[in-house]
PDB file of N, CA and C in Angstrom:
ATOM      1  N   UNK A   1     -16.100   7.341 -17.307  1.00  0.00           N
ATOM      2  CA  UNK A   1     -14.881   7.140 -16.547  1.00  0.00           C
ATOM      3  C   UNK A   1     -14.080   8.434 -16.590  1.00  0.00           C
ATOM      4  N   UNK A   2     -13.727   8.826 -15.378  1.00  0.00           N
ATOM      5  CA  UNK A   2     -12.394   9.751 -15.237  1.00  0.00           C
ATOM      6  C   UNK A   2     -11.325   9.579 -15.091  1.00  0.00           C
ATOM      7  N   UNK A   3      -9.770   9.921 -15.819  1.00  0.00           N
ATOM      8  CA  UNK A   3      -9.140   9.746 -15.362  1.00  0.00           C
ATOM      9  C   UNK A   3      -8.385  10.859 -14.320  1.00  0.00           C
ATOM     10  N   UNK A   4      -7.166  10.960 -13.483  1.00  0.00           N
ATOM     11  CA  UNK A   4      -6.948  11.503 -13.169  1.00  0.00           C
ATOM     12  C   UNK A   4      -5.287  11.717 -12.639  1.00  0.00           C
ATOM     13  N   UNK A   5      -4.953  12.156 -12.662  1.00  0.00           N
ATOM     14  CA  UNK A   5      -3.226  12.366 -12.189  1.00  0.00           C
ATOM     15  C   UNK A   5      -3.038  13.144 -10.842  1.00  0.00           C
ATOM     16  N   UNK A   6      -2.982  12.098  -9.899  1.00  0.00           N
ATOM     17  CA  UNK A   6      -2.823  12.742  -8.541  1.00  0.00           C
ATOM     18  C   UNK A   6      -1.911  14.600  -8.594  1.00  0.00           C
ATOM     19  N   UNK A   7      -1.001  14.336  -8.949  1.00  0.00           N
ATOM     20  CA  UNK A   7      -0.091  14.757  -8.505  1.00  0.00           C
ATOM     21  C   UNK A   7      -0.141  16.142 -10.032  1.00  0.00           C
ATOM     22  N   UNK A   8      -0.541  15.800 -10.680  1.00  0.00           N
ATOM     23  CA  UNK A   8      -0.362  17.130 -12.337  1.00  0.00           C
ATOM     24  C   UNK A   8      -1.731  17.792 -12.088  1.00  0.00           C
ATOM     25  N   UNK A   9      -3.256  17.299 -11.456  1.00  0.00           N
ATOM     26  CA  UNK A   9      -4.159  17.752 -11.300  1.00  0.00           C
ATOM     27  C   UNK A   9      -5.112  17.448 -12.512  1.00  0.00           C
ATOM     28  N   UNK A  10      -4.767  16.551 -13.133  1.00  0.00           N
ATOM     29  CA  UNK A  10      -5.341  16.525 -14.420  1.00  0.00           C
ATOM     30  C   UNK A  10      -6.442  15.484 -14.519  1.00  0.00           C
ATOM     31  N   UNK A  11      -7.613  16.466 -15.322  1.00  0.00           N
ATOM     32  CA  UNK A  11      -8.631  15.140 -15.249  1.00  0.00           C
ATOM     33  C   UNK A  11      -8.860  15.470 -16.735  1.00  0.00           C
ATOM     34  N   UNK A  12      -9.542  13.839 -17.497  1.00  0.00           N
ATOM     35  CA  UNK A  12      -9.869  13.580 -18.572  1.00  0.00           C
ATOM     36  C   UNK A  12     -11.414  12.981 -18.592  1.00  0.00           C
ATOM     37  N   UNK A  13     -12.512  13.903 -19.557  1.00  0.00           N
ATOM     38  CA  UNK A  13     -14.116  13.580 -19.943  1.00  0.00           C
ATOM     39  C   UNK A  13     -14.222  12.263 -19.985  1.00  0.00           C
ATOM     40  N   UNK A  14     -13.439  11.614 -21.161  1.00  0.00           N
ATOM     41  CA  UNK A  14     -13.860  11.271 -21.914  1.00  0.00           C
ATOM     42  C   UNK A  14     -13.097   9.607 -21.830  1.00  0.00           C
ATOM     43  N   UNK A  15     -13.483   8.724 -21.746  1.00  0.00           N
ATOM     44  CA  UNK A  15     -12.682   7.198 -21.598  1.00  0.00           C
ATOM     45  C   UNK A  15     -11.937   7.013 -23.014  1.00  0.00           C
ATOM     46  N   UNK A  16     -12.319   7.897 -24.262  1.00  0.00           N
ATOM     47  CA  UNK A  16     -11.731   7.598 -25.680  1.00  0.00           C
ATOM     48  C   UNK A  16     -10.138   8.348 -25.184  1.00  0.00           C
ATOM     49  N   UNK A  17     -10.671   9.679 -24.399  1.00  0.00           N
ATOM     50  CA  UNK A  17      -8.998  10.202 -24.754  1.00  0.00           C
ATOM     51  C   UNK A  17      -8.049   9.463 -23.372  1.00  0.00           C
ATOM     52  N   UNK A  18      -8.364   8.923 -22.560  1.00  0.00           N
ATOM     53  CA  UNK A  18      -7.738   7.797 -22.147  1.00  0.00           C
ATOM     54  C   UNK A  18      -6.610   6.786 -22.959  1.00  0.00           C
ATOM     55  N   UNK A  19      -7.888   5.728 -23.762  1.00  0.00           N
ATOM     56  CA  UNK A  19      -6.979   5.130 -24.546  1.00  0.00           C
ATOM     57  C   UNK A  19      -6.263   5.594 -25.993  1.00  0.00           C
ATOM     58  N   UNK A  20      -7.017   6.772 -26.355  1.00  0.00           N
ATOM     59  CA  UNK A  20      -6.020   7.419 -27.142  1.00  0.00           C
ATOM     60  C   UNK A  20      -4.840   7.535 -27.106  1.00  0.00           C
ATOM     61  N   UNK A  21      -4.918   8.035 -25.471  1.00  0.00           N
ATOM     62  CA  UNK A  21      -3.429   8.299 -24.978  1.00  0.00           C
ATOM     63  C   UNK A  21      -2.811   7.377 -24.104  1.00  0.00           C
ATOM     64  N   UNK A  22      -3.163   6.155 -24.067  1.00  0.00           N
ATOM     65  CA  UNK A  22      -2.711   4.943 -23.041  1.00  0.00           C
ATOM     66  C   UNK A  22      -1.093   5.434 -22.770  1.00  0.00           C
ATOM     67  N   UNK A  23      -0.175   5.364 -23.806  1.00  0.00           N
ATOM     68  CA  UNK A  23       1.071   5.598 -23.766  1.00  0.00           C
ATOM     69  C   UNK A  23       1.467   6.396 -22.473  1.00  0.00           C
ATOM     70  N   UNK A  24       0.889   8.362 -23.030  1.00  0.00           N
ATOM     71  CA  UNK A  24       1.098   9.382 -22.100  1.00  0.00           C
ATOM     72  C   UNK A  24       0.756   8.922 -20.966  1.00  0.00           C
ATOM     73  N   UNK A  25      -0.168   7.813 -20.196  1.00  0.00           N
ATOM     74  CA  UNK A  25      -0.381   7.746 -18.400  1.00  0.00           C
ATOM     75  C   UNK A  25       0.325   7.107 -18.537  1.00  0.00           C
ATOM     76  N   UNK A  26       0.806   5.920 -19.259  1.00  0.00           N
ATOM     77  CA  UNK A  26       1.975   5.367 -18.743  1.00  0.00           C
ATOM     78  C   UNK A  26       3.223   5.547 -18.472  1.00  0.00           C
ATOM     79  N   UNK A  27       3.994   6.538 -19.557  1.00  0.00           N
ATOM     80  CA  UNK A  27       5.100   7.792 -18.856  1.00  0.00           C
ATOM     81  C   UNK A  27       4.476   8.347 -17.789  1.00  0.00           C
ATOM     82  N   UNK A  28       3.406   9.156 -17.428  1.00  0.00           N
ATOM     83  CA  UNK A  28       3.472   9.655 -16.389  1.00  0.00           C
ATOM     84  C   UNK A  28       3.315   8.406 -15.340  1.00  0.00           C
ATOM     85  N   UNK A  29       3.401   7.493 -15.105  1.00  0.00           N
ATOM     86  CA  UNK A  29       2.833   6.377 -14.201  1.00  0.00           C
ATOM     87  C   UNK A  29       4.138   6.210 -14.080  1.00  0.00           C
ATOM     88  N   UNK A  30       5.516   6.155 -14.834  1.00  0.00           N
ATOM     89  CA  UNK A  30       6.511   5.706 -14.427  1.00  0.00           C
ATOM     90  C   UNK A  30       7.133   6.966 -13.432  1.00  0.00           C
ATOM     91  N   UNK A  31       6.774   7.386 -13.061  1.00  0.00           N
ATOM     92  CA  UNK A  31       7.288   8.894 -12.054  1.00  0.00           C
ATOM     93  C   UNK A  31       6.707   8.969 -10.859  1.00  0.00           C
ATOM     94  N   UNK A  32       4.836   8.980 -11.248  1.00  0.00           N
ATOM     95  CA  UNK A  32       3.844   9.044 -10.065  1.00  0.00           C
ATOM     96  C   UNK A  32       2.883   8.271 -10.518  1.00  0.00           C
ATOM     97  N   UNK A  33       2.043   7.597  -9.505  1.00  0.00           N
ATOM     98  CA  UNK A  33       1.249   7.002 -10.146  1.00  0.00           C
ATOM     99  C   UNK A  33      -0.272   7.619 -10.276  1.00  0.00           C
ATOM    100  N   UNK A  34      -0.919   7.235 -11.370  1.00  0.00           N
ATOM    101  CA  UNK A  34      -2.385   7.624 -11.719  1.00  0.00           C
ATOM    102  C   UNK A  34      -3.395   7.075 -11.648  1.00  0.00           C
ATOM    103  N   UNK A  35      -4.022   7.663 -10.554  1.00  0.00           N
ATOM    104  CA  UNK A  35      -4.995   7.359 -10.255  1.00  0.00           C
ATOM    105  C   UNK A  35      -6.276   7.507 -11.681  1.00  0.00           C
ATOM    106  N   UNK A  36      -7.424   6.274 -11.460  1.00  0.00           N
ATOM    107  CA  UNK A  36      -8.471   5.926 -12.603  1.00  0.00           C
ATOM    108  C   UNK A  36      -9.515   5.989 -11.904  1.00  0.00           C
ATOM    109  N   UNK A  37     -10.672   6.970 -11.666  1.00  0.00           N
ATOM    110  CA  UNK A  37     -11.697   7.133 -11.179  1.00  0.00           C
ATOM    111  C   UNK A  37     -12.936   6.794 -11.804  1.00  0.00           C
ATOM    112  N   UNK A  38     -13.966   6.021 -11.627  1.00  0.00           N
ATOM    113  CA  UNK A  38     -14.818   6.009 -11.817  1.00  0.00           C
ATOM    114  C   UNK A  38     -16.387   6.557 -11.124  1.00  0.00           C
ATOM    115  N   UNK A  39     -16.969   7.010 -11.486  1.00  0.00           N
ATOM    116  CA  UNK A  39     -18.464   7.758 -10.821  1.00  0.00           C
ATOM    117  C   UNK A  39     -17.872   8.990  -9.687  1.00  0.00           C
ATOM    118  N   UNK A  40     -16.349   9.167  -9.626  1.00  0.00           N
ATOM    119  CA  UNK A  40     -15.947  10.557  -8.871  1.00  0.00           C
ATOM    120  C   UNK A  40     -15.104   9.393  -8.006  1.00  0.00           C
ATOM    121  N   UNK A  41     -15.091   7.890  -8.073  1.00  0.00           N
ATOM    122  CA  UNK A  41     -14.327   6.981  -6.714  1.00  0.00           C
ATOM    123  C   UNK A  41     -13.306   6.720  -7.609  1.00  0.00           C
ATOM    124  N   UNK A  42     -12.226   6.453  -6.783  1.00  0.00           N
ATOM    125  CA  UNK A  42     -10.702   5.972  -7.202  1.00  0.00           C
ATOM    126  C   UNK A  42     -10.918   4.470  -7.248  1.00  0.00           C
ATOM    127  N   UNK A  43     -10.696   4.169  -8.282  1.00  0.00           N
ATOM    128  CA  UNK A  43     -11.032   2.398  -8.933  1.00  0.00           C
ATOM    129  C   UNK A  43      -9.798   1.799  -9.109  1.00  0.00           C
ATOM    130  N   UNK A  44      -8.565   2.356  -9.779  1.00  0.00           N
ATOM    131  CA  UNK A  44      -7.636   1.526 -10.090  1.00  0.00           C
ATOM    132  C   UNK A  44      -6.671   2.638 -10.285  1.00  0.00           C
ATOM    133  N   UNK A  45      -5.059   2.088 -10.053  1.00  0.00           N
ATOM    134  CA  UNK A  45      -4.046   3.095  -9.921  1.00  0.00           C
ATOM    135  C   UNK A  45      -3.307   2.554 -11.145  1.00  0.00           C
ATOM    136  N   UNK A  46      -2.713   2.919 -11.788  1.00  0.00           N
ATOM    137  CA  UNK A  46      -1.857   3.083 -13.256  1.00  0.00           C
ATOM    138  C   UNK A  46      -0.090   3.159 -12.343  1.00  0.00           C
ATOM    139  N   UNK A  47       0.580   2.671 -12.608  1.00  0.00           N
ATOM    140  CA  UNK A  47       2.132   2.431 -11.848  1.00  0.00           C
ATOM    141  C   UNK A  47       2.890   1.806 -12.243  1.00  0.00           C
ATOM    142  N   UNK A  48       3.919   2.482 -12.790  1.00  0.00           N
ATOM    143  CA  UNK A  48       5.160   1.725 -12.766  1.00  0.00           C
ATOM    144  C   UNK A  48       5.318   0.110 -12.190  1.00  0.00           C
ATOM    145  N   UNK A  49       5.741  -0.656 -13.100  1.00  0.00           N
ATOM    146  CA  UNK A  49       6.338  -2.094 -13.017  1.00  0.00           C
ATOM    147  C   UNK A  49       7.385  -1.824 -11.264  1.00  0.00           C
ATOM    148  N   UNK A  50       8.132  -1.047 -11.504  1.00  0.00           N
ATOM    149  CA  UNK A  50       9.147  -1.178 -10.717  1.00  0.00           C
ATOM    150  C   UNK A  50       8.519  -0.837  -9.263  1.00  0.00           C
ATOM    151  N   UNK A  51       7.855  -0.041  -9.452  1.00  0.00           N
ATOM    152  CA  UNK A  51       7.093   0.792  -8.375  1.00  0.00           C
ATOM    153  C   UNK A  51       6.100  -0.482  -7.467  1.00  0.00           C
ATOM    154  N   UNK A  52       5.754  -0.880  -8.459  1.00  0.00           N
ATOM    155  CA  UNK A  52       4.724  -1.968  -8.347  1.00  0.00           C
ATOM    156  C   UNK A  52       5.582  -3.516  -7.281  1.00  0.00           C
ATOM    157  N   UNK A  53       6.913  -3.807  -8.037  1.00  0.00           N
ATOM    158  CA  UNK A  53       7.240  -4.580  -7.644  1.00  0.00           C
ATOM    159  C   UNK A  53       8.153  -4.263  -5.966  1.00  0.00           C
ATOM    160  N   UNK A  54       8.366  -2.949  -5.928  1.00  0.00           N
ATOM    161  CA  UNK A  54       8.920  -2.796  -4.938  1.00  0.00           C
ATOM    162  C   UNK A  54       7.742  -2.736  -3.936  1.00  0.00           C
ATOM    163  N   UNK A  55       7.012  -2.637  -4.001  1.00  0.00           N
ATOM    164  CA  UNK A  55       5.483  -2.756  -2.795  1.00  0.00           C
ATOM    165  C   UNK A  55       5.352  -4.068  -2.645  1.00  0.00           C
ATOM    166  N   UNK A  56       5.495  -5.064  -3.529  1.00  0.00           N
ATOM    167  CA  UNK A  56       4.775  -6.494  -3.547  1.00  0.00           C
ATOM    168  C   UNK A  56       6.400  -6.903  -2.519  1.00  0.00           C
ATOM    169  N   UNK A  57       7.368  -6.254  -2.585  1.00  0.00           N
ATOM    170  CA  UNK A  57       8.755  -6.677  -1.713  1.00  0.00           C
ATOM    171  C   UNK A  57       7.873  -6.521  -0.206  1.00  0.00           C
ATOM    172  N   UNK A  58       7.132  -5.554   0.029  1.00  0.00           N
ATOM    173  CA  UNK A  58       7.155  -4.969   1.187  1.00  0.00           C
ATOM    174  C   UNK A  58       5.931  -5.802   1.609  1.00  0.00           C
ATOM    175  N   UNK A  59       5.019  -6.712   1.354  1.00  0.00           N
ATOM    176  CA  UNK A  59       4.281  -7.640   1.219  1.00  0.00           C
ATOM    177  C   UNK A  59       4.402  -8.308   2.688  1.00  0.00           C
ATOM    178  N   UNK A  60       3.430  -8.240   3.875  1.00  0.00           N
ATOM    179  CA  UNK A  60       4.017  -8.612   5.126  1.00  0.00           C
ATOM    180  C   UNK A  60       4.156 -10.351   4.869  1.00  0.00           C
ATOM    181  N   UNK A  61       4.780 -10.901   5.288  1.00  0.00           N
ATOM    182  CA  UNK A  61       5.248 -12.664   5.342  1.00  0.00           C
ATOM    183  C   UNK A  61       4.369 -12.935   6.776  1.00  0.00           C
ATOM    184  N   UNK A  62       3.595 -14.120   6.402  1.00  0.00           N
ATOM    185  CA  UNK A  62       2.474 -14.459   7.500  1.00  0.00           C
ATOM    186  C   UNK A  62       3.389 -15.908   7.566  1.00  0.00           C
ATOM    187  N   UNK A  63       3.456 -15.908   8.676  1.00  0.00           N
ATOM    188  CA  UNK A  63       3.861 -17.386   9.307  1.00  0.00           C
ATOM    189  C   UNK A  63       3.003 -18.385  10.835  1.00  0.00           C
ATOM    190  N   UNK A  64       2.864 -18.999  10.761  1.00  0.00           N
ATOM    191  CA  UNK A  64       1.824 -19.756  11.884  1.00  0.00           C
ATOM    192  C   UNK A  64       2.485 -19.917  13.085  1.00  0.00           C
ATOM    193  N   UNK A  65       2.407 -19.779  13.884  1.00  0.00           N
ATOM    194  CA  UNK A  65       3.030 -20.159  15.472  1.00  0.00           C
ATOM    195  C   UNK A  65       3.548 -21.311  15.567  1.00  0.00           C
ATOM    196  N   UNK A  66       2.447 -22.554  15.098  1.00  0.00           N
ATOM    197  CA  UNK A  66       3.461 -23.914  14.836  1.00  0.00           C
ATOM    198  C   UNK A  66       4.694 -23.881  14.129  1.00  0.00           C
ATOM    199  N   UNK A  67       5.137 -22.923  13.460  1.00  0.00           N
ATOM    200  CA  UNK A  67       6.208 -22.959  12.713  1.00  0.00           C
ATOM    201  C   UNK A  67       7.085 -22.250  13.415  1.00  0.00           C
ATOM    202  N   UNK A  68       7.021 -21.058  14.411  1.00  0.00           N
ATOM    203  CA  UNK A  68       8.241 -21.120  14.740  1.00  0.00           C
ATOM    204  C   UNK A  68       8.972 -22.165  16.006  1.00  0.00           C
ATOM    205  N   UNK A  69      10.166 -21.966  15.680  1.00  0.00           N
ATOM    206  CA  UNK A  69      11.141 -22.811  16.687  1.00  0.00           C
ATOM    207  C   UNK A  69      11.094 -22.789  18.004  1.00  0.00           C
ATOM    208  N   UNK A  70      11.350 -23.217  19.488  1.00  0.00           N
ATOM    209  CA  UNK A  70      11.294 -22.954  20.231  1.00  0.00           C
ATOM    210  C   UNK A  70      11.990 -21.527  20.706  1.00  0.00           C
ATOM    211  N   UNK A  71      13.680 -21.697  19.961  1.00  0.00           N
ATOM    212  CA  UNK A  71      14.457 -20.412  20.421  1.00  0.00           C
ATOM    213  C   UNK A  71      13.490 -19.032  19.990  1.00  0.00           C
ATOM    214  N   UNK A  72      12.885 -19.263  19.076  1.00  0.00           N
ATOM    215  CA  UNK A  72      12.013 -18.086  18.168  1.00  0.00           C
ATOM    216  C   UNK A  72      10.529 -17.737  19.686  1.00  0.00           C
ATOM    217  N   UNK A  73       9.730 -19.041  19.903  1.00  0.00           N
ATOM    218  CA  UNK A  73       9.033 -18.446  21.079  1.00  0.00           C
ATOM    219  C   UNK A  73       9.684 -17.755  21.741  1.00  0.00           C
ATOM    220  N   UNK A  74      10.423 -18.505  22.862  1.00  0.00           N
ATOM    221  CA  UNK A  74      11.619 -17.898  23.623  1.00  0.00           C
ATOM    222  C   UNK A  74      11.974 -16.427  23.632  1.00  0.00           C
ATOM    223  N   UNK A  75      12.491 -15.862  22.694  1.00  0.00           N
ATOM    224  CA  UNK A  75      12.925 -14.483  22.499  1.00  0.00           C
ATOM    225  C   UNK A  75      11.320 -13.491  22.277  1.00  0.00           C
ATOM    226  N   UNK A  76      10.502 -14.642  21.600  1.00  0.00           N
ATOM    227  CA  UNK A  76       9.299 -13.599  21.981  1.00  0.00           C
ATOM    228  C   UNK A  76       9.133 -13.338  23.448  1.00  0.00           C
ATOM    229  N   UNK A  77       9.080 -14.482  23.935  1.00  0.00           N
ATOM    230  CA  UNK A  77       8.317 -14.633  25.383  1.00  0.00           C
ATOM    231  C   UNK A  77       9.456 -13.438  26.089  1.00  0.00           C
ATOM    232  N   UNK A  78      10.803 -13.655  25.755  1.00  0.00           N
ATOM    233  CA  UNK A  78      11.292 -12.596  26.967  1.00  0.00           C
ATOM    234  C   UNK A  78      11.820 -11.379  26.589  1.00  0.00           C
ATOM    235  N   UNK A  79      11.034 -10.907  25.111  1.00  0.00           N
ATOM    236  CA  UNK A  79      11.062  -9.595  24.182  1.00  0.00           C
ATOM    237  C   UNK A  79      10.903  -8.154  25.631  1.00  0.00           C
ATOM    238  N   UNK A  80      11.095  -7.216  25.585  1.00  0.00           N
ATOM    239  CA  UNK A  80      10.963  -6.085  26.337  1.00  0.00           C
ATOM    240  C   UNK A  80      10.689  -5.105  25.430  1.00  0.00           C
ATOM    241  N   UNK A  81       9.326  -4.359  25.888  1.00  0.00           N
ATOM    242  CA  UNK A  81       9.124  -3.065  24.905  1.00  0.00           C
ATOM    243  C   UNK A  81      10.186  -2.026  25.337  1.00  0.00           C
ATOM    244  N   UNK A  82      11.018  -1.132  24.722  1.00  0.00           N
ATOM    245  CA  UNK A  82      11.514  -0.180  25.323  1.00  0.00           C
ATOM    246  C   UNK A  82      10.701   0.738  25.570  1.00  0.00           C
ATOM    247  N   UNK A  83      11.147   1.713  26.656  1.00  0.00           N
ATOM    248  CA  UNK A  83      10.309   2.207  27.276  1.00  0.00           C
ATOM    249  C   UNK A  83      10.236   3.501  26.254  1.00  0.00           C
ATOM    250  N   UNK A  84      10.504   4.027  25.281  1.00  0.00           N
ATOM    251  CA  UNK A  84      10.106   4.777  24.523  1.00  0.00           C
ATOM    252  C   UNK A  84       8.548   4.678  23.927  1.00  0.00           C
ATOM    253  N   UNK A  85       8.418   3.419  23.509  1.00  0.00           N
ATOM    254  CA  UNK A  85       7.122   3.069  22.988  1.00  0.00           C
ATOM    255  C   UNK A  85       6.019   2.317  24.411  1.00  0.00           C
ATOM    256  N   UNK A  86       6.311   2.696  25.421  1.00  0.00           N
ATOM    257  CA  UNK A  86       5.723   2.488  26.531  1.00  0.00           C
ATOM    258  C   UNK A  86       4.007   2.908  26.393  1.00  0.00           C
ATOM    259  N   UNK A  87       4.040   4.363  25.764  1.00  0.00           N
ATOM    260  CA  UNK A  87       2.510   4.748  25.318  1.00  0.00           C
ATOM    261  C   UNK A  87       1.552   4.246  24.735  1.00  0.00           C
ATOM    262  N   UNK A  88       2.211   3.216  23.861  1.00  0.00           N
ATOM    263  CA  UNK A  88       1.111   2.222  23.124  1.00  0.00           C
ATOM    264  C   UNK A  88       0.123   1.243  24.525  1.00  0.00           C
ATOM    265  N   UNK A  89       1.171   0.944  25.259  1.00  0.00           N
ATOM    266  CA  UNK A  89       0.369   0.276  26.031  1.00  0.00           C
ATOM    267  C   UNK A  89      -1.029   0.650  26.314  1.00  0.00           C
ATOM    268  N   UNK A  90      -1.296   2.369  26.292  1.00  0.00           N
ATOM    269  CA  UNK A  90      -2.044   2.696  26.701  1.00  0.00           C
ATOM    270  C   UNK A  90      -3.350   2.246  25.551  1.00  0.00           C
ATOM    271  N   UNK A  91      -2.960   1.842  24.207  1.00  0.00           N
ATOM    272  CA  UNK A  91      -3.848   1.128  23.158  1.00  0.00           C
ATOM    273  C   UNK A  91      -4.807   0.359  23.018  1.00  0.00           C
ATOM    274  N   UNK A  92      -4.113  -0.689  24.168  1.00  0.00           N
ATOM    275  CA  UNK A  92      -4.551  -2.288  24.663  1.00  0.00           C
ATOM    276  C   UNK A  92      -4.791  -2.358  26.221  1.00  0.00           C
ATOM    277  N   UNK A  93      -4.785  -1.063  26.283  1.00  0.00           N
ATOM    278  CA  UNK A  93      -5.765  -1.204  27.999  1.00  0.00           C
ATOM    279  C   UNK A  93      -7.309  -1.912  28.002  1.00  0.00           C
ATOM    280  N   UNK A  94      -8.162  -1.351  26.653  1.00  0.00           N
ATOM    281  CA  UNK A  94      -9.073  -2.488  27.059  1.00  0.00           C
ATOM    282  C   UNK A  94      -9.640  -3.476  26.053  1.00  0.00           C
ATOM    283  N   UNK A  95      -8.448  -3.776  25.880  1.00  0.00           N
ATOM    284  CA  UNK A  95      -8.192  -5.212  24.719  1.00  0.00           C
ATOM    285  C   UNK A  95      -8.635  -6.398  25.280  1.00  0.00           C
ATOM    286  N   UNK A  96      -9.757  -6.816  24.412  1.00  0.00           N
ATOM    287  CA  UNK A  96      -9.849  -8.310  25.198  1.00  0.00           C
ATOM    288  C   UNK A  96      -9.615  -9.790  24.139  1.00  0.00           C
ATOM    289  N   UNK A  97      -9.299 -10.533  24.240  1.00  0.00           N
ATOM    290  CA  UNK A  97      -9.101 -11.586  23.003  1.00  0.00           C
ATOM    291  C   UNK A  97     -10.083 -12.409  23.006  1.00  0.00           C
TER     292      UNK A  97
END
């Protein structure tokens, strides 16, 4: 196992000096997070609690169509793209469902 610190450049041989040093990635994890490589692939990231919980905030909310309200269709149905983002259209030109 390798470890590695995106951001300090730092890689470690050896999986002993890892948990030797569990502590030290975890200070550095509270700043940036550290990446844990295995066979040269990124396996698992080391991160801050806080860091952590502010992503799980950002967590998209899935809701079913039966659930919304009529007023909620409604404002979909008569939503308008502004014409700034007009270019996407060009995305779903040959979108088929």
């Amino acid at each position: 196992m390798r470890i590695m610190q995106e951001f300090f450049n730092m890689s470690l041989d050896e999986t002993v000096e890892f948990h030797r040093n569990i502590g030290r990635y975890q200070d550095i994890a509270l700043t940036k997070p550290v990446a844990i490589t295995k066979n040269g692939r990124e396996r698992t990231v080391l991160l801050s609690a806080e860091e952590y919980h502010r992503l799980k905030r950002r967590d998209r909310r899935v809701i079913l169509t039966a659930d919304l309200t009529d007023e909620q269709v409604e404002a979909i149905r008569n939503a308008k793209v502004p014409d700034e983002y007009g270019y996407l259209n060009e995305e779903l030109k040959d979108w088929k469902p």
